[in-house]
Protein backbone atom coordinates (compact mmCIF):
# COMPACT_ATOMS: atom_id res chain seq x y z
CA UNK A 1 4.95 -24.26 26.22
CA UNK A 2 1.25 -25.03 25.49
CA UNK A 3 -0.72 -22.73 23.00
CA UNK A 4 -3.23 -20.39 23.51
CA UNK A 5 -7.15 -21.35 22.43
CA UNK A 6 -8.96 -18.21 21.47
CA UNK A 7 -12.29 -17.75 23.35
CA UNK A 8 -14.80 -15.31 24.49
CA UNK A 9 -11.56 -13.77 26.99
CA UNK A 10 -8.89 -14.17 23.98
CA UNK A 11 -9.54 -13.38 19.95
CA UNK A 12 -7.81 -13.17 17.26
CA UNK A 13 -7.51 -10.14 15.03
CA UNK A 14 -8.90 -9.75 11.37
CA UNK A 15 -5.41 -10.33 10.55
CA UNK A 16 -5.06 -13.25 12.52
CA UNK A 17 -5.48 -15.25 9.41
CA UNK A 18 -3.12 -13.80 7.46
CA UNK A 19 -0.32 -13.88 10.47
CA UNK A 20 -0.96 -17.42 10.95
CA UNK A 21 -0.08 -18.40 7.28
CA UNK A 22 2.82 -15.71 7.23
CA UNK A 23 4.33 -18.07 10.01
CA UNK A 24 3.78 -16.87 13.47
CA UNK A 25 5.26 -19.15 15.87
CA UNK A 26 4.19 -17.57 19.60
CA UNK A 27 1.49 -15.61 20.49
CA UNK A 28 0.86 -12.87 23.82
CA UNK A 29 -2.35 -11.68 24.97
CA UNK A 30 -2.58 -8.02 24.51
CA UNK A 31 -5.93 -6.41 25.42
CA UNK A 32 -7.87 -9.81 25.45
CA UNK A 33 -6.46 -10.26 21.56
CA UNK A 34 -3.98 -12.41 20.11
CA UNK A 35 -0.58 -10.90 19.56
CA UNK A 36 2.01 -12.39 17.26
CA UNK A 37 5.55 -12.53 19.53
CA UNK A 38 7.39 -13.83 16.85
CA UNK A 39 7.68 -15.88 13.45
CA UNK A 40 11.61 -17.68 13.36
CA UNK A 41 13.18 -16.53 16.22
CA UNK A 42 13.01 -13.97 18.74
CA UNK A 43 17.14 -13.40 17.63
CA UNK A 44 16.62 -13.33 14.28
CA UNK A 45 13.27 -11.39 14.08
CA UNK A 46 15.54 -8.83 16.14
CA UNK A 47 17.92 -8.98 13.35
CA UNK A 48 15.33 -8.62 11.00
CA UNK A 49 13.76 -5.81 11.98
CA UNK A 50 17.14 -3.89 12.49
CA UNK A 51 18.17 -4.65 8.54
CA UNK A 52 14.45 -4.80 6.95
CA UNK A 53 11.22 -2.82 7.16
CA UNK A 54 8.62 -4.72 8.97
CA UNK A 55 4.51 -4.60 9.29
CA UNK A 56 2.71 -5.16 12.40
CA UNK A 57 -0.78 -6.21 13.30
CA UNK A 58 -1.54 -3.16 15.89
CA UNK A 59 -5.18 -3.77 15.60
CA UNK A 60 -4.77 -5.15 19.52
CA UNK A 61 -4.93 -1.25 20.48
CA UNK A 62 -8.26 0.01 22.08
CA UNK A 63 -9.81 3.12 20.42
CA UNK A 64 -11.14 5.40 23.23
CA UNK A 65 -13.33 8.20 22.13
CA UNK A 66 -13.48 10.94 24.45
CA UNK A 67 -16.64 13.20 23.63
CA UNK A 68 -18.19 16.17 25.18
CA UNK A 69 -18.23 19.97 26.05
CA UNK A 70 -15.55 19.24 28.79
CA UNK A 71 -13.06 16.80 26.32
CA UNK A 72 -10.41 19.15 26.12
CA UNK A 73 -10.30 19.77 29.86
CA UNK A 74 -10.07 16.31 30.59
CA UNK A 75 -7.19 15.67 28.13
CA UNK A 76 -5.73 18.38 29.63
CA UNK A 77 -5.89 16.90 33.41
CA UNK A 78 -4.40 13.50 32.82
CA UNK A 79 -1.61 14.53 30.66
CA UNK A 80 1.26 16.80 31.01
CA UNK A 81 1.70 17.30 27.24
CA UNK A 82 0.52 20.72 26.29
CA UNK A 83 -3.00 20.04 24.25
CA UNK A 84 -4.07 23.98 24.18
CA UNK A 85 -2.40 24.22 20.78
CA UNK A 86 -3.03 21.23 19.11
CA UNK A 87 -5.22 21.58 16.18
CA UNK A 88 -7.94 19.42 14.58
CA UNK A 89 -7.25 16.68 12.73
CA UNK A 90 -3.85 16.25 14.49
CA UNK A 91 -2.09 13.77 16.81
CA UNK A 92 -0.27 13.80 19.61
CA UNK A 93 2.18 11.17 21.60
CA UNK A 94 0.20 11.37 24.93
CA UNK A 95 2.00 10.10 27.71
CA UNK A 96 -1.26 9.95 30.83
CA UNK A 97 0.01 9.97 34.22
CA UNK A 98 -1.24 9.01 37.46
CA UNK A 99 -1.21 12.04 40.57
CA UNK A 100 2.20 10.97 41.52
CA UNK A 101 3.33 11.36 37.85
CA UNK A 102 3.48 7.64 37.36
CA UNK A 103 3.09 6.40 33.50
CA UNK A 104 -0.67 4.47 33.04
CA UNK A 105 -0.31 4.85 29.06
CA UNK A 106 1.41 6.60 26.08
CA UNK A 107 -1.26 6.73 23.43
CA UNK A 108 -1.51 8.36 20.56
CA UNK A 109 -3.91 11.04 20.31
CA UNK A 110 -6.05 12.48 17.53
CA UNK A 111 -8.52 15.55 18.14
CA UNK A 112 -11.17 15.48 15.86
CA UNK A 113 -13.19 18.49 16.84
CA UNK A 114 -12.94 20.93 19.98
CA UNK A 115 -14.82 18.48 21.77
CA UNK A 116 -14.32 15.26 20.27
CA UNK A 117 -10.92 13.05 20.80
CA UNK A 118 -9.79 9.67 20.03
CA UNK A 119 -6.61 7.59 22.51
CA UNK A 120 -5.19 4.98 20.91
CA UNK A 121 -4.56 3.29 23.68
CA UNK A 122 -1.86 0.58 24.76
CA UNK A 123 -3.09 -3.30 27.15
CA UNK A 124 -4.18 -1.55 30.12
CA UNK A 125 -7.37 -0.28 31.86
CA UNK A 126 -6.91 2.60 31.15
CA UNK A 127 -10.75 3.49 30.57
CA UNK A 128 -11.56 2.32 33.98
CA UNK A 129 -8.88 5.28 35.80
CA UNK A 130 -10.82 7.71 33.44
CA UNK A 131 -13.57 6.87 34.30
CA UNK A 132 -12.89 7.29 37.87
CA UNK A 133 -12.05 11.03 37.40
């Protein structure tokens, strides 16, 4: 299979550098970044990871901030997690679902004030169908 160049579309990580020399082998695009797929084998990075603990670059994950007098009520219509008691300073596993209670993303949430919230969101466009509320 050929490789992937980085360009304007595709870039590497600040921790690109340091995946390279740890011996990445493969790489996926994952929110126009570079994401390591795997360093030996996909079998025996499987194995791996069931026996050992294991870091991962997650630095491919888009940090939405969602700001304003009317955050909360807009966390609250494209989720059906319960947000009225989470507190500041705390996160949530978020699944957002379309109208017909299809998944779009399961980020992690963190509320930093009443009206302030950051996603963590996974590859997606997700900003674009929030956007569109």
């Amino acid at each position: 299979m050929a490789g992937i160049v980085p360009s304007r579309r595709v870039r590497g990580t600040p921790f690109s550098p340091g995946v390279q020399a740890a011996g990445a082998k493969a790489y996926t695009v994952y929110n126009h970044m570079l994401l390591p797929s795997y360093f030996d084998s996909y079998q025996n990075d499987y194995h791996h990871l069931k026996k050992y603990v294991q870091v991962w670059d997650v630095s491919v994950e888009r940090q939405v901030s969602v700001k304003g007098p009317d955050a909360a009520k807009l966390m609250r219509m494209v989720s059906p997690r319960d947000m009225n008691k989470m507190a500041e300073d705390q996160c949530y596993y978020m699944p957002i679902c379309d109208d017909n209670g299809g998944m779009l993303n399961d980020p992690v949430a963190i509320k930093l004030a009443e009206d302030h919230y950051w996603l963590s969101i996974a590859d997606g466009d997700l900003l674009q169908f929030l956007l569109g509320l």
